[in-house]
N, C-alpha and C. Protein backbone atom coordinates (compact mmCIF):
# COMPACT_ATOMS: atom_id res chain seq x y z
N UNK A 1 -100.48 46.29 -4.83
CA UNK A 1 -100.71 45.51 -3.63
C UNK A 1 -101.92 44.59 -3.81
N UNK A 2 -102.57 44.92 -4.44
CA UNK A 2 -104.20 43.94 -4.43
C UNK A 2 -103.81 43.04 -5.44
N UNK A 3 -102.98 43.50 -6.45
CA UNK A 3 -102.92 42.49 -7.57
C UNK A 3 -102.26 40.78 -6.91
N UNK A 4 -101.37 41.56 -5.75
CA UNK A 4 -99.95 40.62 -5.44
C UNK A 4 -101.52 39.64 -4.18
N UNK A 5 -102.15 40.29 -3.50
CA UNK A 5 -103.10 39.86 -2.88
C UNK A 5 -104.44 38.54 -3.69
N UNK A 6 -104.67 38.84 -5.41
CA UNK A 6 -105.13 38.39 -6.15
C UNK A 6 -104.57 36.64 -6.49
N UNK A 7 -103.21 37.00 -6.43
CA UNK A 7 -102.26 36.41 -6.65
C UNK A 7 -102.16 35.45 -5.54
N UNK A 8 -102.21 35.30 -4.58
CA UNK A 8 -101.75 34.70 -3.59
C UNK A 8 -102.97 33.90 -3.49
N UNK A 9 -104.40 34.33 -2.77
CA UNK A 9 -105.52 33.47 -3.22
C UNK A 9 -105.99 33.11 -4.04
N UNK A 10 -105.29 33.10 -5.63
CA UNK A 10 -105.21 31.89 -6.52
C UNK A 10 -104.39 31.16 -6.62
N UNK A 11 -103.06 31.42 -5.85
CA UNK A 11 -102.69 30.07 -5.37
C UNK A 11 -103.00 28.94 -4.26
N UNK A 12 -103.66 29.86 -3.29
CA UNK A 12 -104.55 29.15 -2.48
C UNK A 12 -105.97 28.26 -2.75
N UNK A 13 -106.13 28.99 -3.63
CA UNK A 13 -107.20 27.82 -4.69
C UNK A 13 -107.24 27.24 -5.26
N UNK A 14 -105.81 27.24 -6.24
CA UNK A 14 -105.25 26.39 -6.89
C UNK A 14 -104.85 25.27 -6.26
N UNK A 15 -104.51 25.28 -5.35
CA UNK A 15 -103.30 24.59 -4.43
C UNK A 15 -104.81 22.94 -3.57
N UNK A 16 -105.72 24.15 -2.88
CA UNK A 16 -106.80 23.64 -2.45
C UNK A 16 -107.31 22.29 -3.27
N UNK A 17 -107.39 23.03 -4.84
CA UNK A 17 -108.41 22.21 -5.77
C UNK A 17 -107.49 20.97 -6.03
N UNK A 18 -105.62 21.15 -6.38
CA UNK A 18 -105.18 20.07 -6.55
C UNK A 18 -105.55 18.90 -5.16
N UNK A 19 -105.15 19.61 -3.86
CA UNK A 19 -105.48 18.32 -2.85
C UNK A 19 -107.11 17.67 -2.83
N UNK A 20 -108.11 18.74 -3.39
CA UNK A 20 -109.32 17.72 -3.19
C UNK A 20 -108.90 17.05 -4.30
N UNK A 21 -108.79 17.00 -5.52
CA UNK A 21 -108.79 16.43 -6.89
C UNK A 21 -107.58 14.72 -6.75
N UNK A 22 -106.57 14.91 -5.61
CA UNK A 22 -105.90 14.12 -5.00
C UNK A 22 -106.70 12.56 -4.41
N UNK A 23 -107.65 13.86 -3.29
CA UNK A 23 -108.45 13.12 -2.20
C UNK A 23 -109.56 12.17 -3.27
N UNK A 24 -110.25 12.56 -3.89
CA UNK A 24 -111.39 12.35 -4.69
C UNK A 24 -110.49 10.96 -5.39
N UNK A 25 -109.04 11.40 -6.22
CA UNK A 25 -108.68 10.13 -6.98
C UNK A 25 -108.51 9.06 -6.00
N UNK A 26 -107.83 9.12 -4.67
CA UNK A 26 -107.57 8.12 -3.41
C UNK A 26 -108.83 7.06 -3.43
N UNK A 27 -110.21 7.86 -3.05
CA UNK A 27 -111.41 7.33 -2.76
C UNK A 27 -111.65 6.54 -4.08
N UNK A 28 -111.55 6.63 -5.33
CA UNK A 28 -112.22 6.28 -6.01
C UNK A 28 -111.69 4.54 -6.46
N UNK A 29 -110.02 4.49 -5.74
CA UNK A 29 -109.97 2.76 -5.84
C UNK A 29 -110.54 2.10 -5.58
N UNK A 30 -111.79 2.26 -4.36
CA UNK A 30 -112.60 1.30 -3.53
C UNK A 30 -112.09 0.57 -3.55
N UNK A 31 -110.51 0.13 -2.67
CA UNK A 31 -109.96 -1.16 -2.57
C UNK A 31 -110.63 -1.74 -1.13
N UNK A 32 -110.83 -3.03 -1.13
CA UNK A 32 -111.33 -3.52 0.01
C UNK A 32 -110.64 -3.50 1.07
N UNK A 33 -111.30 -3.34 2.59
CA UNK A 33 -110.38 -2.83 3.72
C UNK A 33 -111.33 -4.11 4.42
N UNK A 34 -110.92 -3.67 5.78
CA UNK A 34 -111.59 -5.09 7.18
C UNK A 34 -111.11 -4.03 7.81
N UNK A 35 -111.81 -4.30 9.43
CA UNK A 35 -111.63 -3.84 10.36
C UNK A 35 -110.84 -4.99 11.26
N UNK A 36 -110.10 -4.38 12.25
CA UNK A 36 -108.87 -4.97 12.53
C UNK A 36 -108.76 -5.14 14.27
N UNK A 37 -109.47 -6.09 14.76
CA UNK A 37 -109.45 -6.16 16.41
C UNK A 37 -107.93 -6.71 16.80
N UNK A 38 -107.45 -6.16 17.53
CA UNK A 38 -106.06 -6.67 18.56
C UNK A 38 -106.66 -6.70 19.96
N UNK A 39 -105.97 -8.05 20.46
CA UNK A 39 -106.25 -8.22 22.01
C UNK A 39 -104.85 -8.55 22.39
N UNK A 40 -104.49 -7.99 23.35
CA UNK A 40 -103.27 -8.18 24.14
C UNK A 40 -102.93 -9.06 25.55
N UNK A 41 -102.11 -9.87 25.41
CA UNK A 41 -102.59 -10.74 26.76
C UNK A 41 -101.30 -10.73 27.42
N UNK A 42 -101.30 -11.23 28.46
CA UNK A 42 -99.55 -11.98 29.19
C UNK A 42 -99.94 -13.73 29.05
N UNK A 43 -99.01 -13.95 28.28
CA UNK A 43 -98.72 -15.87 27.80
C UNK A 43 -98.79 -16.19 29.04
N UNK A 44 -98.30 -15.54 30.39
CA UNK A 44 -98.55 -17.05 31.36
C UNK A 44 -100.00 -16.89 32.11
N UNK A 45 -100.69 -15.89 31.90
CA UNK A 45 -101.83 -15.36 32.88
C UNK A 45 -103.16 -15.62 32.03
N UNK A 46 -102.77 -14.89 30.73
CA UNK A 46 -103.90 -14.38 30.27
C UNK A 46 -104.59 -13.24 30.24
N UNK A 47 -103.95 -12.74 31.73
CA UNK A 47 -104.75 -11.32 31.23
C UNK A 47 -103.84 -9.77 30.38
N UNK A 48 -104.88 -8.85 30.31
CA UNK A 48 -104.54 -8.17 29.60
C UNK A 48 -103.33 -7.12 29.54
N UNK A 49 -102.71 -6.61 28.61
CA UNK A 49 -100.98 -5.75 28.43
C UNK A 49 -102.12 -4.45 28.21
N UNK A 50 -101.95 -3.87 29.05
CA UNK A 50 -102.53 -2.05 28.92
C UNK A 50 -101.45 -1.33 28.11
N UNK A 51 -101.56 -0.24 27.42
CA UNK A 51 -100.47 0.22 26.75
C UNK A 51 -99.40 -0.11 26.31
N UNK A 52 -99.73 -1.32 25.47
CA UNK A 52 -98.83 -2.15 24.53
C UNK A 52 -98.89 -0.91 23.30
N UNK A 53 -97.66 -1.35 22.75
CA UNK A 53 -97.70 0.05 21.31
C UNK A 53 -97.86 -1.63 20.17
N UNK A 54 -99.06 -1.56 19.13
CA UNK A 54 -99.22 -2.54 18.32
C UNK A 54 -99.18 -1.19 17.37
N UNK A 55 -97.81 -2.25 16.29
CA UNK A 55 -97.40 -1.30 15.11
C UNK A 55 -97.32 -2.17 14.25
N UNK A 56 -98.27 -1.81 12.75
CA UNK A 56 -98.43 -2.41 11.85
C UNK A 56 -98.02 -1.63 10.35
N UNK A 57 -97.34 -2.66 9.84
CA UNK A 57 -97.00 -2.32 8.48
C UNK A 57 -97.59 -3.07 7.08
N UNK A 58 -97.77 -2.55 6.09
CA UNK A 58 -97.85 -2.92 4.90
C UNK A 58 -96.91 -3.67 4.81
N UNK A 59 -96.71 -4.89 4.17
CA UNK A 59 -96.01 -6.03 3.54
C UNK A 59 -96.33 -6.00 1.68
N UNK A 60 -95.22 -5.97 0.83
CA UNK A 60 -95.31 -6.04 -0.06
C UNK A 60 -95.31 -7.49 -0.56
N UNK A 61 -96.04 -8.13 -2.05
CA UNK A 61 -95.77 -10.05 -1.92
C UNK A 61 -94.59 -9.83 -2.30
N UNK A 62 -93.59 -9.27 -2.32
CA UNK A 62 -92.41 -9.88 -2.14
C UNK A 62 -91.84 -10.52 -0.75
N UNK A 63 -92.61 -10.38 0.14
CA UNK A 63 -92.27 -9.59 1.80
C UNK A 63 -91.53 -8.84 2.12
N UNK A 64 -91.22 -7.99 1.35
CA UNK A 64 -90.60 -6.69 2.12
C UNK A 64 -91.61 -5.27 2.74
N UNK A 65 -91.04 -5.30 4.07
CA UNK A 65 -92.12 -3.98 4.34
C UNK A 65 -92.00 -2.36 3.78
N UNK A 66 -93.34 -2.55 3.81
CA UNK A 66 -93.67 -0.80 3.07
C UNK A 66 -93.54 0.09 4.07
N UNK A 67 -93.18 1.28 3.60
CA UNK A 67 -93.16 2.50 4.52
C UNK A 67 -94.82 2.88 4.70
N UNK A 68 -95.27 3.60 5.58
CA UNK A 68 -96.62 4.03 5.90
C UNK A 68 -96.91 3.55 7.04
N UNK A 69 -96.40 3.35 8.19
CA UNK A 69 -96.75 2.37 9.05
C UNK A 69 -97.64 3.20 10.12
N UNK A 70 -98.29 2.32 10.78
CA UNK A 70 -99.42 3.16 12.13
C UNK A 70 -99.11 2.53 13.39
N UNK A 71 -99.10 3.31 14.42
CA UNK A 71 -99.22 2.44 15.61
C UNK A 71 -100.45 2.33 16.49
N UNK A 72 -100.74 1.96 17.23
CA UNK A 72 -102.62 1.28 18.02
C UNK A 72 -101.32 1.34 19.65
N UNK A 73 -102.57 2.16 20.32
CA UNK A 73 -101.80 1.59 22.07
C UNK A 73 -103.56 0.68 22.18
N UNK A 74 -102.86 -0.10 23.50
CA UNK A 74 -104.03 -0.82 23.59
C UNK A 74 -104.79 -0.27 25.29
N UNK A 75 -106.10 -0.81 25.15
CA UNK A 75 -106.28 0.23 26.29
C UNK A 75 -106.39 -0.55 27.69
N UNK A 76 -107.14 -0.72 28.94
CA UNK A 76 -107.09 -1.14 29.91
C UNK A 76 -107.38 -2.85 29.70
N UNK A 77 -108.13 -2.92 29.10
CA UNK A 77 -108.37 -4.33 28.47
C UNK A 77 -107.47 -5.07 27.56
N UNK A 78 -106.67 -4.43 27.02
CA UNK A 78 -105.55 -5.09 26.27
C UNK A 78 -105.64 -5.07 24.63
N UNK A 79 -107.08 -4.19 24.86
CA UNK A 79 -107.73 -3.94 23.47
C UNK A 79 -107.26 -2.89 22.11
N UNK A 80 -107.24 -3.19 21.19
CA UNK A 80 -107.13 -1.99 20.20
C UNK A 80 -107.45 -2.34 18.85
N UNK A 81 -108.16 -1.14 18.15
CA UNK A 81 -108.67 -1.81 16.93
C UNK A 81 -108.47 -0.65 15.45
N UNK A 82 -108.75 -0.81 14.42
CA UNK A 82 -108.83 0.02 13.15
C UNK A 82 -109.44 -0.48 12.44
N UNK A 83 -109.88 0.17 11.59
CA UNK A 83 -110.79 0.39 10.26
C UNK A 83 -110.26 0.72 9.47
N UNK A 84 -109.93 0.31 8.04
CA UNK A 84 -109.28 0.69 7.10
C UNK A 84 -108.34 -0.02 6.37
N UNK A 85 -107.87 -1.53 7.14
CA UNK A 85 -106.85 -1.75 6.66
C UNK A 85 -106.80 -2.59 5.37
N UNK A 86 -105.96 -2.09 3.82
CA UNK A 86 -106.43 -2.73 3.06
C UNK A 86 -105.63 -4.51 3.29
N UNK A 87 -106.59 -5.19 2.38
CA UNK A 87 -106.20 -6.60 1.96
C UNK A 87 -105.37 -6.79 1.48
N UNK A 88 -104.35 -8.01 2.38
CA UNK A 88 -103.44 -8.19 1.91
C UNK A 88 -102.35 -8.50 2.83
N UNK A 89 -100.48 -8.61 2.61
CA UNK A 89 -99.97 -8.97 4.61
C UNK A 89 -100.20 -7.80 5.10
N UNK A 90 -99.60 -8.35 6.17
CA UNK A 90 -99.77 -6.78 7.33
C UNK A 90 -98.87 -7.65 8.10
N UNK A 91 -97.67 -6.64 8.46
CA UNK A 91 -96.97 -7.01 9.23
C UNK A 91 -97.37 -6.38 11.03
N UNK A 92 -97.24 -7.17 11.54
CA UNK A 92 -97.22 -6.56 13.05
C UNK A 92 -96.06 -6.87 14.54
N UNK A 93 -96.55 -5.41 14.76
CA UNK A 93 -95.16 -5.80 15.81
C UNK A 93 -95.49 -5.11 16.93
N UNK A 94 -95.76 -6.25 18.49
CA UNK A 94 -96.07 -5.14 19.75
C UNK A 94 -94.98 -5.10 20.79
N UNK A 95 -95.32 -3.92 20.85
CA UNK A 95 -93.78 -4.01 21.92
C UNK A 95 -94.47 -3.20 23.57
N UNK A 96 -94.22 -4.22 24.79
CA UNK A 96 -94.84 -3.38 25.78
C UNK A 96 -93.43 -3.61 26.63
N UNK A 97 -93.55 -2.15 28.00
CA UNK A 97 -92.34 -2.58 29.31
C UNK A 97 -92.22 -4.21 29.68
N UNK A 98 -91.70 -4.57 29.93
CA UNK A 98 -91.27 -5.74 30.53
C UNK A 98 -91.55 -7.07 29.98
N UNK A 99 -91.72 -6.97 28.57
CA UNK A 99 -91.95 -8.04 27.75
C UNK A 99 -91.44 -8.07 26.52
N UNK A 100 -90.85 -9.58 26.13
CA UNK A 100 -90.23 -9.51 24.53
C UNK A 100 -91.37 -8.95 23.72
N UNK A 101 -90.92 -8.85 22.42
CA UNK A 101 -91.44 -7.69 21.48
C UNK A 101 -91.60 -8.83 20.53
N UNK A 102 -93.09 -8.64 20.12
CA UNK A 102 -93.46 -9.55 19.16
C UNK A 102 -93.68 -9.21 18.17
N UNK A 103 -93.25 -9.66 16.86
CA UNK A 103 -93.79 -9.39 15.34
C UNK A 103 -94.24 -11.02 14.81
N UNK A 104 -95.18 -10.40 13.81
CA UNK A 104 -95.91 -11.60 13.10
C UNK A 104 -96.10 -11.11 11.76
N UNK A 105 -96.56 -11.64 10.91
CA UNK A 105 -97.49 -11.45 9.75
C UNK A 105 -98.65 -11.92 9.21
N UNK A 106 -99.41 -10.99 9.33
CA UNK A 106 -101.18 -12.00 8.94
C UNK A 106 -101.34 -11.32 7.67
N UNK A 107 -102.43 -12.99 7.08
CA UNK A 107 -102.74 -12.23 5.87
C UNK A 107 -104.76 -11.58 6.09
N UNK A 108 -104.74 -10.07 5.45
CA UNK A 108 -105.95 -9.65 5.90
C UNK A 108 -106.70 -9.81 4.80
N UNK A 109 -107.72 -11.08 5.04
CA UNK A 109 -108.69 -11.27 3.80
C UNK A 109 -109.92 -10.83 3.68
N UNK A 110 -110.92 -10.74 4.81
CA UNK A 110 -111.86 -10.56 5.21
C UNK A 110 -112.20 -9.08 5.74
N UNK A 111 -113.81 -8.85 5.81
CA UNK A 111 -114.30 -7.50 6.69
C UNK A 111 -113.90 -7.39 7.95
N UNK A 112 -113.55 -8.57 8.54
CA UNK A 112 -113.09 -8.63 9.67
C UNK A 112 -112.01 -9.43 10.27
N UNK A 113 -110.71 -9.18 10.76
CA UNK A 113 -109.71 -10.01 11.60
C UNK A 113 -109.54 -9.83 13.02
N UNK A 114 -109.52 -10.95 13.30
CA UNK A 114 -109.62 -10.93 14.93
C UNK A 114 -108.41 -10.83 15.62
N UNK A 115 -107.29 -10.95 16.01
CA UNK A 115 -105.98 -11.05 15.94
C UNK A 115 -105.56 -10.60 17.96
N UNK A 116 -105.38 -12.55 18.36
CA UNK A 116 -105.13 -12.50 20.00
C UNK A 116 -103.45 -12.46 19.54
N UNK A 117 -102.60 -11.63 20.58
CA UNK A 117 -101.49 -11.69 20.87
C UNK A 117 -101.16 -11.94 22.67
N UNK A 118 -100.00 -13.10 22.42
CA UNK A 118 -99.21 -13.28 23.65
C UNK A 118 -98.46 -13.28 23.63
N UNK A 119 -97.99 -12.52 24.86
CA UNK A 119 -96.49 -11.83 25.66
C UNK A 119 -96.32 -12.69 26.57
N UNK A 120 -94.72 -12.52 26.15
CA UNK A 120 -94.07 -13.86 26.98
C UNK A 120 -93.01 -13.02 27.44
N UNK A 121 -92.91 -13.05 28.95
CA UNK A 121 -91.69 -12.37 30.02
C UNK A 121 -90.31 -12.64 28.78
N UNK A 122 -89.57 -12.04 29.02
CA UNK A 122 -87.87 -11.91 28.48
C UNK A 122 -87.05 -13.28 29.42
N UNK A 123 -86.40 -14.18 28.46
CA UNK A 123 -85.80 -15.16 28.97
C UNK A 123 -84.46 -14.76 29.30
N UNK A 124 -83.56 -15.76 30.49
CA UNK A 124 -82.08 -15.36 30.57
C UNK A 124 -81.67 -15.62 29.48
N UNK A 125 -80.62 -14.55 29.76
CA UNK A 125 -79.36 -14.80 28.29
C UNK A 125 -78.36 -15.65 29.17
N UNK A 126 -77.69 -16.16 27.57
CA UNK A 126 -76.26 -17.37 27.77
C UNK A 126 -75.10 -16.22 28.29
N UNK A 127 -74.46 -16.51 29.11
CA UNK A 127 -73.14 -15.29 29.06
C UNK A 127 -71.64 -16.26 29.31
N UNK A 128 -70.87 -16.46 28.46
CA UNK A 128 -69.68 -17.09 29.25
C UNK A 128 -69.05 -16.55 30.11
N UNK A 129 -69.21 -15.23 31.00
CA UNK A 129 -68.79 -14.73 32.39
C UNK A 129 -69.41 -15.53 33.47
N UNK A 130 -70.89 -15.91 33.02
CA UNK A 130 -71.66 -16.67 34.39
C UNK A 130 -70.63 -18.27 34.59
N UNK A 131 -70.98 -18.20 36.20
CA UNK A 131 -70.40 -19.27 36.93
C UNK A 131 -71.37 -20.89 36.41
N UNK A 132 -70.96 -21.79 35.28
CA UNK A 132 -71.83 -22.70 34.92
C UNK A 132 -71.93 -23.71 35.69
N UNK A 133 -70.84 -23.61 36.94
CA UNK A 133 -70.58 -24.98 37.61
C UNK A 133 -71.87 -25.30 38.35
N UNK A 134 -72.60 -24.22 38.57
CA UNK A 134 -73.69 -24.66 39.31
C UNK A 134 -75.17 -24.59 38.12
N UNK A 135 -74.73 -24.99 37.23
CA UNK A 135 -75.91 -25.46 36.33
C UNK A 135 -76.61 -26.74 36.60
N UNK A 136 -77.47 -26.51 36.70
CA UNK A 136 -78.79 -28.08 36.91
C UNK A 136 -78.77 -29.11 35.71
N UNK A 137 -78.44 -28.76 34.42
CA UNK A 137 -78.42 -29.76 33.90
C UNK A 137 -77.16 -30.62 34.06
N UNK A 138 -77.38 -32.22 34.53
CA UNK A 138 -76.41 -33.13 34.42
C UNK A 138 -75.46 -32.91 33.09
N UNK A 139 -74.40 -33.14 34.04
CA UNK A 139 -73.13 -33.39 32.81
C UNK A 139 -73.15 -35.12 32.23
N UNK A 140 -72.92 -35.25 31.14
CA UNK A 140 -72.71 -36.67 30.64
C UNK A 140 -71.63 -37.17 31.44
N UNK A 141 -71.33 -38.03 32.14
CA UNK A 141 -70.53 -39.03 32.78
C UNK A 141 -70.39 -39.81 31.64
N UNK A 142 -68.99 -40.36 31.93
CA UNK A 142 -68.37 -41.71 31.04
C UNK A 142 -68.28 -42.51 31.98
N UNK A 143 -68.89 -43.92 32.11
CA UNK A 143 -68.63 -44.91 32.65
C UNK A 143 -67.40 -45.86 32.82
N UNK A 144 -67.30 -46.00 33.93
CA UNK A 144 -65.59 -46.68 34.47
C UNK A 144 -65.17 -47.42 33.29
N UNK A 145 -63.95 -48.05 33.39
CA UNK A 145 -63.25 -49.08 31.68
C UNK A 145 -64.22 -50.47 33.23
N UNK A 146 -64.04 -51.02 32.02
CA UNK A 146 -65.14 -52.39 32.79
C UNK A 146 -63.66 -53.65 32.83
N UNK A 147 -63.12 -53.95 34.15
CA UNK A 147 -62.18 -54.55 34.65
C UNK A 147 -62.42 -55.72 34.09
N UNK A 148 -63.12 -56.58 33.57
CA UNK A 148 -63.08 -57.59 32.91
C UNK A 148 -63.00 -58.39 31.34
N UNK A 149 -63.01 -56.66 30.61
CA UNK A 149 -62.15 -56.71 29.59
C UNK A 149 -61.20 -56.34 29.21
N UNK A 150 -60.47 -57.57 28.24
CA UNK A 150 -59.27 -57.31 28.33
C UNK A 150 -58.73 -56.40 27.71
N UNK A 151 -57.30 -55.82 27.45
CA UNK A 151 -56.97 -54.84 26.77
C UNK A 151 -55.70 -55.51 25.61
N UNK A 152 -55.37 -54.81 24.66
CA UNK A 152 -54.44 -55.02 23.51
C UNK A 152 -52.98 -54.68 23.88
């Protein structure tokens, strides 16, 4: 019984030493990061989207997105921010209730990106069930045949 006990907390130490030995190789890229401000607004007001979900992804230069992604809610101010993000695209995408869902891509060069987003209400859709007869835009008219020329 003690041996099988011996046994078990050297795999627990074993196990331990591989994840610091992991952690330690991670740290040691010192790849450059920026810290990452989001402000959230409404496009026709200006003011701020409270609990917008801002979800950002790694972009590879091919542009295809990487798996690893994080999401940021934003808070009463429309605010949300991180630390960490390395250089390079970053795809982003916020999605709040009652507003289209925006994605972009910035490129993150610097210690610091500032990054304003605007939300714009959801526009009508086209439907060929709706009644168009009462559409506001003028129809093109063709002008009368002009009675004073002649015909073949």
């Amino acid at each position: 019984m003690a041996c099988m006990k011996n046994i078990f907390v050297a795999g627990i130490v074993l196990t331990l030493l591989a994840l610091a030995s992991t952690a330690v190789a991670q740290k040691d890229k010192d790849e450059p990061t920026s810290f990452v401000y989001f402000t959230v607004v409404k496009d026709d007001n200006g003011k701020p989207v409270r609990n917008a979900a801002v979800v950002m992804h790694p972009v590879n230069p091919k542009g295809k997105q990487e798996r690893g992604g994080m999401e940021l809610k934003t808070d009463p101010e429309g605010k949300a921010n991180f630390d960490g993000i390395p250089f390079g695209k970053l795809r982003v995408q916020v999605l709040a209730h009652g507003f289209q869902t925006f994605g972009e891509d910035y490129d993150v060069e610097g210690e610091k990106l500032e990054i304003t987003i605007k939300l714009k209400r959801p526009q009508g859709q086209f439907s060929v069930y709706d009644d168009h007869a009462k559409d506001p835009t003028p129809q093109k008219e063709t002008p009368p045949p002009d009675a004073n020329k002649k015909s073949d």
